[in-house]
N, C-alpha and C. Protein backbone atom coordinates (compact mmCIF):
# COMPACT_ATOMS: atom_id res chain seq x y z
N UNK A 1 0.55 -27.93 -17.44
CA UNK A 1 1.81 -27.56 -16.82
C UNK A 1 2.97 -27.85 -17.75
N UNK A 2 3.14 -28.73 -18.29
CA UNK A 2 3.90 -29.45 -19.82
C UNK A 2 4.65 -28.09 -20.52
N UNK A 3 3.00 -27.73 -20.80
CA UNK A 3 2.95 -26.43 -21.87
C UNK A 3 3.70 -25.38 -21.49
N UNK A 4 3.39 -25.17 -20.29
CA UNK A 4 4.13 -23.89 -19.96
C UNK A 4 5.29 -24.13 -19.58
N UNK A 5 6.06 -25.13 -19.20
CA UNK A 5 7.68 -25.54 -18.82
C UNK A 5 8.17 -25.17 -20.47
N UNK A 6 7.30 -25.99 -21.29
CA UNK A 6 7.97 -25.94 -22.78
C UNK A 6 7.99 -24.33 -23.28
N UNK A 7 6.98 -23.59 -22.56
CA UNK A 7 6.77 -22.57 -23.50
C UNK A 7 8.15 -21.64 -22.93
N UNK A 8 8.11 -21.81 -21.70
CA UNK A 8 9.58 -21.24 -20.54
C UNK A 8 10.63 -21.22 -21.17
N UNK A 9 10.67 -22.47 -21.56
CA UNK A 9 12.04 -22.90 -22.36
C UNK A 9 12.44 -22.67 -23.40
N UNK A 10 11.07 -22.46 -23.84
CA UNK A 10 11.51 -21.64 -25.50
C UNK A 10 11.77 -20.65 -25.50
N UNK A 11 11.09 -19.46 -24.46
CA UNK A 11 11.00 -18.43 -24.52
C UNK A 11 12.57 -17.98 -23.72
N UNK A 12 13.32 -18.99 -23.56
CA UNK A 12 14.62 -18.89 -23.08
C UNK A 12 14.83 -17.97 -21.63
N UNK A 13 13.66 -18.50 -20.99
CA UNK A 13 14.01 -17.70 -19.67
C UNK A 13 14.47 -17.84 -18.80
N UNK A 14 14.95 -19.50 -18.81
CA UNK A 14 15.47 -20.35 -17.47
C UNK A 14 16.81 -19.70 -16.98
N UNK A 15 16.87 -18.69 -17.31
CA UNK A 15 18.26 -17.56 -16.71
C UNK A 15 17.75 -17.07 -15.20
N UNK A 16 16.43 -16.89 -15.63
CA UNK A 16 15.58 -16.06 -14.24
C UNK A 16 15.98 -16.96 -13.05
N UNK A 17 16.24 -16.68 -12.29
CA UNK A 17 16.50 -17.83 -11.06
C UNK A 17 16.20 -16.69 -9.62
N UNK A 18 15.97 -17.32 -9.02
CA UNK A 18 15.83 -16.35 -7.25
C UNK A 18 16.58 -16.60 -5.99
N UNK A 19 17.48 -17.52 -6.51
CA UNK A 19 18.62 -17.73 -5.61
C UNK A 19 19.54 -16.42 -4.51
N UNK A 20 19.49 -15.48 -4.85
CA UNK A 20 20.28 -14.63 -4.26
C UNK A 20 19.74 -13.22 -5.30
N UNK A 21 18.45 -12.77 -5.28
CA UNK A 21 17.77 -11.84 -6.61
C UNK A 21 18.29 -10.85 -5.89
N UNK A 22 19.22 -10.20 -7.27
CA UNK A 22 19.36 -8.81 -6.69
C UNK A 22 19.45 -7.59 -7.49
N UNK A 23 18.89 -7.84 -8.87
CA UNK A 23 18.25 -7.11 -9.48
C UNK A 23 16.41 -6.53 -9.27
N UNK A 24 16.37 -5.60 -9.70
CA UNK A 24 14.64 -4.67 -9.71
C UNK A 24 14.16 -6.03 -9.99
N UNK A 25 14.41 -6.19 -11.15
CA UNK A 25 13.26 -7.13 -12.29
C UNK A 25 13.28 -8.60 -11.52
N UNK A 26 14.47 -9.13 -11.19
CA UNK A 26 14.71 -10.45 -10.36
C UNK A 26 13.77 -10.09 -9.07
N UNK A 27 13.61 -8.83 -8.52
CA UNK A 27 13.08 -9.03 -6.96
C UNK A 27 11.52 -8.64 -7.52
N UNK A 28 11.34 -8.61 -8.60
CA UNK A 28 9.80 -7.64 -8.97
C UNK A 28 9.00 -9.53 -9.12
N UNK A 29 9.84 -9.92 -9.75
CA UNK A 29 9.69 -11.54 -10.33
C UNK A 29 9.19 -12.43 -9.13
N UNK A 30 10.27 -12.45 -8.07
CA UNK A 30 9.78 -13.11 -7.22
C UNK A 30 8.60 -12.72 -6.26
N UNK A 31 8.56 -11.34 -6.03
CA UNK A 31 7.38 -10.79 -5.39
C UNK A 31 5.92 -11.32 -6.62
N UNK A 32 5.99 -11.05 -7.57
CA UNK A 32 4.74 -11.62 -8.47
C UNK A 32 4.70 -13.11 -8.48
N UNK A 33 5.90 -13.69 -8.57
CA UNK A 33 5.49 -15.05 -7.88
C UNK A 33 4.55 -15.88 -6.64
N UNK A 34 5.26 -14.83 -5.82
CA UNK A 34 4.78 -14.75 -4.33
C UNK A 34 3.25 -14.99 -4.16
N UNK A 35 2.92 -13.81 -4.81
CA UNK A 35 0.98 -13.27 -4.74
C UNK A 35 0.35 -14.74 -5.27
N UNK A 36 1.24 -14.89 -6.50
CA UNK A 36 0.19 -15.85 -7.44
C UNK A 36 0.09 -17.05 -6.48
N UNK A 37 1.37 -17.09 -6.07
CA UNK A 37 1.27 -19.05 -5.56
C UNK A 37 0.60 -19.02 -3.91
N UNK A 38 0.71 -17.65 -3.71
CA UNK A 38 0.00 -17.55 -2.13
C UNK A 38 -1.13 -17.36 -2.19
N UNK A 39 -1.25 -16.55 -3.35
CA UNK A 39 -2.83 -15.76 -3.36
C UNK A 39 -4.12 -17.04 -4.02
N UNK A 40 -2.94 -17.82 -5.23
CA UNK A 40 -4.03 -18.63 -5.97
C UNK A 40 -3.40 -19.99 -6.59
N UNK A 41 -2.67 -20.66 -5.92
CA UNK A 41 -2.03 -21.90 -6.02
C UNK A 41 -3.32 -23.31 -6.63
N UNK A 42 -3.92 -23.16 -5.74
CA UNK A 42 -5.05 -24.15 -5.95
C UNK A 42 -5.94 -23.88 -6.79
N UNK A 43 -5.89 -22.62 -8.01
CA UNK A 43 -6.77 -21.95 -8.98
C UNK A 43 -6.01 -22.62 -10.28
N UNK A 44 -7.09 -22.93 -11.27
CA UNK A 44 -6.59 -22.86 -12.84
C UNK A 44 -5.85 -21.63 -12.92
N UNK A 45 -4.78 -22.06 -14.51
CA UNK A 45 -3.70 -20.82 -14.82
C UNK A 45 -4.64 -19.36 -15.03
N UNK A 46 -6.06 -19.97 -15.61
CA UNK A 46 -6.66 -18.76 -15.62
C UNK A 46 -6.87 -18.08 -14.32
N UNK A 47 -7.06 -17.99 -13.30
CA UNK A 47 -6.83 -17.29 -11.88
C UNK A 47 -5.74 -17.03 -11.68
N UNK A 48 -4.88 -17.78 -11.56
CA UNK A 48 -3.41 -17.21 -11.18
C UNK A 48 -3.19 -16.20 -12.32
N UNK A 49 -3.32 -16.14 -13.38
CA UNK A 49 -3.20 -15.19 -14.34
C UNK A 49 -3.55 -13.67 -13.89
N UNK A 50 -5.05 -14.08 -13.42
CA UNK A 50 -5.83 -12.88 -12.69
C UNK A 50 -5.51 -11.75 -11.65
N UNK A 51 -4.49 -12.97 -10.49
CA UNK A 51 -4.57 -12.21 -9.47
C UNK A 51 -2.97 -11.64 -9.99
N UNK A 52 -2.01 -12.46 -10.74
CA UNK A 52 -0.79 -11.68 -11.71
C UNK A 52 -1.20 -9.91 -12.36
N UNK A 53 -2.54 -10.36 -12.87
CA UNK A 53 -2.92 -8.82 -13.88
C UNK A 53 -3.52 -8.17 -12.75
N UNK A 54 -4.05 -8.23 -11.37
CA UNK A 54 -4.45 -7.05 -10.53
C UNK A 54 -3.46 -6.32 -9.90
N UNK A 55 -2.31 -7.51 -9.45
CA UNK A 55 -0.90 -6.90 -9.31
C UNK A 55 -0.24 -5.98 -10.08
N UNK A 56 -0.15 -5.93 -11.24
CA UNK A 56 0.69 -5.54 -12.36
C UNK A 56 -0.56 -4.16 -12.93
N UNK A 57 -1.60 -4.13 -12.39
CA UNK A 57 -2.70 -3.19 -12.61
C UNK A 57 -2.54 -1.98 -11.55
N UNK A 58 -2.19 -2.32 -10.60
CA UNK A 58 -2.33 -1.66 -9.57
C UNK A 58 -0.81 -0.55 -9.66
N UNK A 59 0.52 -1.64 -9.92
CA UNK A 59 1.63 -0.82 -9.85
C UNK A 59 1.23 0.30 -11.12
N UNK A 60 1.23 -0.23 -12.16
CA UNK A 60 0.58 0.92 -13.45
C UNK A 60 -0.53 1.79 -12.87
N UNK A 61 -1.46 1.53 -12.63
CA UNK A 61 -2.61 2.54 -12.57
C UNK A 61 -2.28 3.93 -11.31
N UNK A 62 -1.65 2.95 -10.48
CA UNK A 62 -1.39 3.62 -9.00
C UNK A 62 0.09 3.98 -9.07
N UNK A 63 0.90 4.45 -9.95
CA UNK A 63 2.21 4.51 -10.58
C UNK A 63 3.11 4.17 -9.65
N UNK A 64 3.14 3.25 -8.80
CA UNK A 64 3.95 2.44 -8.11
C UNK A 64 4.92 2.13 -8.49
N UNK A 65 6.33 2.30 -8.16
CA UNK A 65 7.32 1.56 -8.66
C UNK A 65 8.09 0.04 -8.74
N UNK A 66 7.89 -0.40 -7.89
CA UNK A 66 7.93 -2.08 -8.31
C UNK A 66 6.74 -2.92 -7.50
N UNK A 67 7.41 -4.13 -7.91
CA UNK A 67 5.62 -4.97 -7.77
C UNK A 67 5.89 -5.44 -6.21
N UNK A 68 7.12 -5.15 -6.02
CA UNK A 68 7.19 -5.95 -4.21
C UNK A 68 6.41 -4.71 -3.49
N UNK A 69 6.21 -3.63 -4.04
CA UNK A 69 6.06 -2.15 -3.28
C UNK A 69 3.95 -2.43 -3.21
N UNK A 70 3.77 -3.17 -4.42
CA UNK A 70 2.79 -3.45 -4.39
C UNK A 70 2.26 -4.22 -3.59
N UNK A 71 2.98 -5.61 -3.50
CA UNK A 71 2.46 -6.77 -2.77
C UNK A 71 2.79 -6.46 -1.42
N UNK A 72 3.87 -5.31 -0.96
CA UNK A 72 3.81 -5.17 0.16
C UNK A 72 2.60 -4.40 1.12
N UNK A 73 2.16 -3.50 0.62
CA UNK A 73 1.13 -2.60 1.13
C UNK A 73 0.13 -2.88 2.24
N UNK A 74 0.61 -2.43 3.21
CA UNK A 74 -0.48 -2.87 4.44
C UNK A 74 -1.71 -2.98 4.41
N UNK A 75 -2.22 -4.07 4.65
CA UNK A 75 -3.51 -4.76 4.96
C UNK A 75 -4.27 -5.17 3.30
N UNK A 76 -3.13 -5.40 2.31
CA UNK A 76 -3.98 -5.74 0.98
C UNK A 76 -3.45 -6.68 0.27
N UNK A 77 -2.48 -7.65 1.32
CA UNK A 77 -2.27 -9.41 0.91
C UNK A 77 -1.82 -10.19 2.52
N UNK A 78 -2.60 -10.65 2.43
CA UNK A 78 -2.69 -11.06 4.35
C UNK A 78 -1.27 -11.82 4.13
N UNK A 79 -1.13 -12.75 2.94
CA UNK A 79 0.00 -13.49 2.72
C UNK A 79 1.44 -12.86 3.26
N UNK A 80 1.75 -11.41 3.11
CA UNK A 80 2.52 -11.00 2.72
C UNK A 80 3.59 -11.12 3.65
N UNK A 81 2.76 -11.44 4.82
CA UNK A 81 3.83 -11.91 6.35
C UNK A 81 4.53 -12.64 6.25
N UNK A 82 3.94 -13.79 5.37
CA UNK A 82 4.67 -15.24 5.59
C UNK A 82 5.06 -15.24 3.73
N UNK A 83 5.91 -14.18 3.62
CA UNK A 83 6.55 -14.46 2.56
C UNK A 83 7.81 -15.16 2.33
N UNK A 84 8.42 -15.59 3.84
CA UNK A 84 9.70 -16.21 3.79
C UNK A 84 9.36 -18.04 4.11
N UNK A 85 8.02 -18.19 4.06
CA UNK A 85 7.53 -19.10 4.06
C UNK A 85 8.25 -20.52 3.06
N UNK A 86 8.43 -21.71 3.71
CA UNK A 86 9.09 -22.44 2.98
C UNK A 86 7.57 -22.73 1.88
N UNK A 87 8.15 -23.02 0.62
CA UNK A 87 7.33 -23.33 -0.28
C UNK A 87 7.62 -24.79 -0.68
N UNK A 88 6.30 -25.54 -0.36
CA UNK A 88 5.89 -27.06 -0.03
C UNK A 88 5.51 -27.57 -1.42
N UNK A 89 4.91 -26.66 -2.31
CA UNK A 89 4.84 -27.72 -3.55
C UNK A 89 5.26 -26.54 -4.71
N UNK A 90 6.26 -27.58 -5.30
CA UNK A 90 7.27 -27.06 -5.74
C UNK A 90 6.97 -27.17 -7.49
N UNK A 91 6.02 -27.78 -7.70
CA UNK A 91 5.35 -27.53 -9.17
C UNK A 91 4.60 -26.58 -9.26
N UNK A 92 3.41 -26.14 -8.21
CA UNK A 92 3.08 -24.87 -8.33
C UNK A 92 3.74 -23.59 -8.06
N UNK A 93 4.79 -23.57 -7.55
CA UNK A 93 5.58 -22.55 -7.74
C UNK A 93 6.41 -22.16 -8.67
N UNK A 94 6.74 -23.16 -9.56
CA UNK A 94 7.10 -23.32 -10.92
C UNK A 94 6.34 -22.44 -11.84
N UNK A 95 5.01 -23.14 -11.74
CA UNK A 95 4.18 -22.71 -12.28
C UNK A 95 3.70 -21.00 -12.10
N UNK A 96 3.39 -20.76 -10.97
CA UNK A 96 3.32 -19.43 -11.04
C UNK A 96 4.54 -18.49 -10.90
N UNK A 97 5.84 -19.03 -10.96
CA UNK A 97 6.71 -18.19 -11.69
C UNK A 97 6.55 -18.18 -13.16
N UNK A 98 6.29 -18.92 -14.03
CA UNK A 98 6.33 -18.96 -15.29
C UNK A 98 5.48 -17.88 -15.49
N UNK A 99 4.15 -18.16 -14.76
CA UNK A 99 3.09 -17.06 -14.94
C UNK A 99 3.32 -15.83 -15.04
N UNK A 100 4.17 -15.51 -14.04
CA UNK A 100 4.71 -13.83 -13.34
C UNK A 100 5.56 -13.32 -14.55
N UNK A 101 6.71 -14.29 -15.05
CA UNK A 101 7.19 -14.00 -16.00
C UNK A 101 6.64 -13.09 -17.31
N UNK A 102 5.41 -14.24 -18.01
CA UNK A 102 5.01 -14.11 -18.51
C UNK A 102 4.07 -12.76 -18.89
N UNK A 103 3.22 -12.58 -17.64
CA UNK A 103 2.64 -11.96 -17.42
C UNK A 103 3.33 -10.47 -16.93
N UNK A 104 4.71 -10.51 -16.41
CA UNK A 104 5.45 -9.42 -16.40
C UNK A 104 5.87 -8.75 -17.73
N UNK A 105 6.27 -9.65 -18.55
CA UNK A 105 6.92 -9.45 -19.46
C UNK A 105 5.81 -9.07 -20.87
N UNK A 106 4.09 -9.01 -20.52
CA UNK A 106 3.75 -8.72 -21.40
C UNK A 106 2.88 -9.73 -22.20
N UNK A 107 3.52 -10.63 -22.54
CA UNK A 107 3.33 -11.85 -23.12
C UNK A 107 1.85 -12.22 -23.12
N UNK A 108 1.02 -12.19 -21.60
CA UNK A 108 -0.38 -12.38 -21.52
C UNK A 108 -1.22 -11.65 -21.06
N UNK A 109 -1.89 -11.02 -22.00
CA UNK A 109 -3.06 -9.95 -21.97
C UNK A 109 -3.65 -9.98 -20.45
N UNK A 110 -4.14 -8.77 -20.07
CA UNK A 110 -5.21 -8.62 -19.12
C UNK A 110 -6.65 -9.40 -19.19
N UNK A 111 -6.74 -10.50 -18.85
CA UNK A 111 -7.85 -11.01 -18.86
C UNK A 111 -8.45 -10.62 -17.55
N UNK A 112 -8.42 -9.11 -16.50
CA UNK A 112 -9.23 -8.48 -15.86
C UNK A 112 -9.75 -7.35 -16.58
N UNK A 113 -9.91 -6.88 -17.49
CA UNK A 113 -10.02 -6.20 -17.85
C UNK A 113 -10.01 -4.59 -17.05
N UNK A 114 -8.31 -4.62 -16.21
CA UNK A 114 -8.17 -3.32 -15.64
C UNK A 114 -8.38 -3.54 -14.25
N UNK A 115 -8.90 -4.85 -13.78
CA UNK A 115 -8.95 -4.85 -12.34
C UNK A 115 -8.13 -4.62 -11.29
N UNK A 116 -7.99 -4.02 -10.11
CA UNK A 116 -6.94 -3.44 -9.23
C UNK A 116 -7.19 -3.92 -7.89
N UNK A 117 -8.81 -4.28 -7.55
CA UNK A 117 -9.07 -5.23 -6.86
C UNK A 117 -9.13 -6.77 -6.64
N UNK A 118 -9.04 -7.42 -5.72
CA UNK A 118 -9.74 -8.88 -6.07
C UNK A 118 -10.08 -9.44 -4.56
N UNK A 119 -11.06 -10.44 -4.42
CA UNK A 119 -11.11 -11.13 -2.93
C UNK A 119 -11.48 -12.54 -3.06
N UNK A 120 -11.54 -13.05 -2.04
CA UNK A 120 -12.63 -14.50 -2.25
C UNK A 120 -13.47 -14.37 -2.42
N UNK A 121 -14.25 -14.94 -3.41
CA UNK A 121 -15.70 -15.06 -4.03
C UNK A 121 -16.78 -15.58 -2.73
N UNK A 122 -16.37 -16.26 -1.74
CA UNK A 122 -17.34 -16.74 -0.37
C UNK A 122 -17.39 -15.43 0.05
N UNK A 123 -16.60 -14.41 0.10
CA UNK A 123 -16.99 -13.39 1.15
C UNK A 123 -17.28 -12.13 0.51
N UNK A 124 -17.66 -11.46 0.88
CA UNK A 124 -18.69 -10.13 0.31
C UNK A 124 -18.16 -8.98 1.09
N UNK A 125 -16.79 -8.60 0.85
CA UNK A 125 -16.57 -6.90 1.49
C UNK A 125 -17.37 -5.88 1.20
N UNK A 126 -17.61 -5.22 2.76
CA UNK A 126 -18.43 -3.95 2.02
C UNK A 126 -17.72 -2.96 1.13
N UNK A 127 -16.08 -3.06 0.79
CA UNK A 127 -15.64 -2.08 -0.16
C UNK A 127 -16.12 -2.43 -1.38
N UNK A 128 -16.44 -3.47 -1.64
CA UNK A 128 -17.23 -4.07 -2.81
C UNK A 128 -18.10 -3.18 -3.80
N UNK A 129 -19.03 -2.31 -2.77
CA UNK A 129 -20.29 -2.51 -3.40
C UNK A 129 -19.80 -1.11 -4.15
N UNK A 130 -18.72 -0.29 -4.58
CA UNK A 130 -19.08 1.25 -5.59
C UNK A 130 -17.65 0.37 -6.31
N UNK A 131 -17.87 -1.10 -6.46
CA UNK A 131 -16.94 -1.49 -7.92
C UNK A 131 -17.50 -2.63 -9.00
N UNK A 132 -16.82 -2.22 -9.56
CA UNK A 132 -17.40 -2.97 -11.14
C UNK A 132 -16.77 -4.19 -11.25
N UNK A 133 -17.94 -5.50 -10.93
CA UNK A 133 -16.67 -6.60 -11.53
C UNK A 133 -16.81 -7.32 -12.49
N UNK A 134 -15.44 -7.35 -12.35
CA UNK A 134 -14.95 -7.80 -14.04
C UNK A 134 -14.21 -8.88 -14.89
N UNK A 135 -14.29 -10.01 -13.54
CA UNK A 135 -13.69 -11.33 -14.07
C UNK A 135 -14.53 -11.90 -12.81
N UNK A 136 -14.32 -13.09 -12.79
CA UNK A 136 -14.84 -14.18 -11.73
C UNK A 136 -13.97 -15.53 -12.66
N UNK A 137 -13.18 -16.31 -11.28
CA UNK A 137 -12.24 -17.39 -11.48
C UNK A 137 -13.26 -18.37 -10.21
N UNK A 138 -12.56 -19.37 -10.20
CA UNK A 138 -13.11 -20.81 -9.38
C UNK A 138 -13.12 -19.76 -7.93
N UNK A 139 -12.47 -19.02 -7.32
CA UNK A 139 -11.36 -18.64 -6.08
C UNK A 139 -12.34 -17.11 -5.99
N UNK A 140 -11.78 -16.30 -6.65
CA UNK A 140 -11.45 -14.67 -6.32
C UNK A 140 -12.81 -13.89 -7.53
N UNK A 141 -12.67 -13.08 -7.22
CA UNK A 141 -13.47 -12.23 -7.94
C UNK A 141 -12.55 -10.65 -8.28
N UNK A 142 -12.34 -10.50 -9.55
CA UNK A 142 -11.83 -8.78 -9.67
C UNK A 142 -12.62 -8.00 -9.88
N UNK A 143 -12.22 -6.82 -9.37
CA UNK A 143 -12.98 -6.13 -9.89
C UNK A 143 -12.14 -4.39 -9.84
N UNK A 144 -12.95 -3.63 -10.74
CA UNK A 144 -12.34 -2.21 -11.00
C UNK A 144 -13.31 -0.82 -10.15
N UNK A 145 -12.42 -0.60 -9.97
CA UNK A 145 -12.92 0.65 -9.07
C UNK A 145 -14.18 1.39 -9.97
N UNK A 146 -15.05 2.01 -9.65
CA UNK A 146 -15.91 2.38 -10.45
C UNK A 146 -15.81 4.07 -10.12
């Protein structure tokens, strides 16, 4: 966590703030925040990374125009209700803003290699079975449409 405050700081981003976002990129930011710290708070950076690149896969592949348009989409982030949700730990949300950043901005490769899906690894959807997967984290599983 160290690393990535330092890397934040270098990378001179502490401008980003969500206080009153009312820019695209400010509201795209906090919606990719959102997913990561709802979707995968309790995951290594490598997962939160993951479920960052299925987000950011999906607006590209599915030419979506911003990432809230993404995370909003009925019935494909249960989270998405309780997005006004007070947020209780306040290092992991740190943290997966840095991520979103990062990962918005480019900075960290697709380590799904293209995935647009993802779920919990305990449960087995039958949309599952005509896709290819293509990462596995502690949490979630991605995978790409086949």
């Amino acid at each position: 966590m160290k690393t990535l405050k330092l890397l934040f700081l270098f990378l001179g981003l502490s401008f980003l703030t969500f206080g009153n976002s009312t820019t695209k990129q400010e509201q795209d930011l906090k919606c990719l925040t959102q997913a990561i710290y709802f979707e995968a708070r309790g995951e290594s950076i490598e997962g939160k990374i993951a479920v960052a690149n299925v987000v950011m896969n999906r607006k590209e592949k599915w030419k979506i125009s911003s990432v809230c348009q993404v995370t909003s989409q009925k019935r494909q982030f249960g989270w998405w209700r309780y997005r006004n949700a007070k947020i209780l730990e306040k290092d992991k949300w740190e943290e997966a803003h840095i991520i979103a950043i990062l990962v918005y901005i480019g900075d960290i490769h697709d380590i799904t290699e293209g995935a647009v899906f993802f779920h919990e690894r305990k449960i087995h959807p039958g949309w599952t079975k005509k896709m290819i997967i293509t990462r596995r984290s502690e949490e979630h599983t991605s995978e790409l449409q086949s």
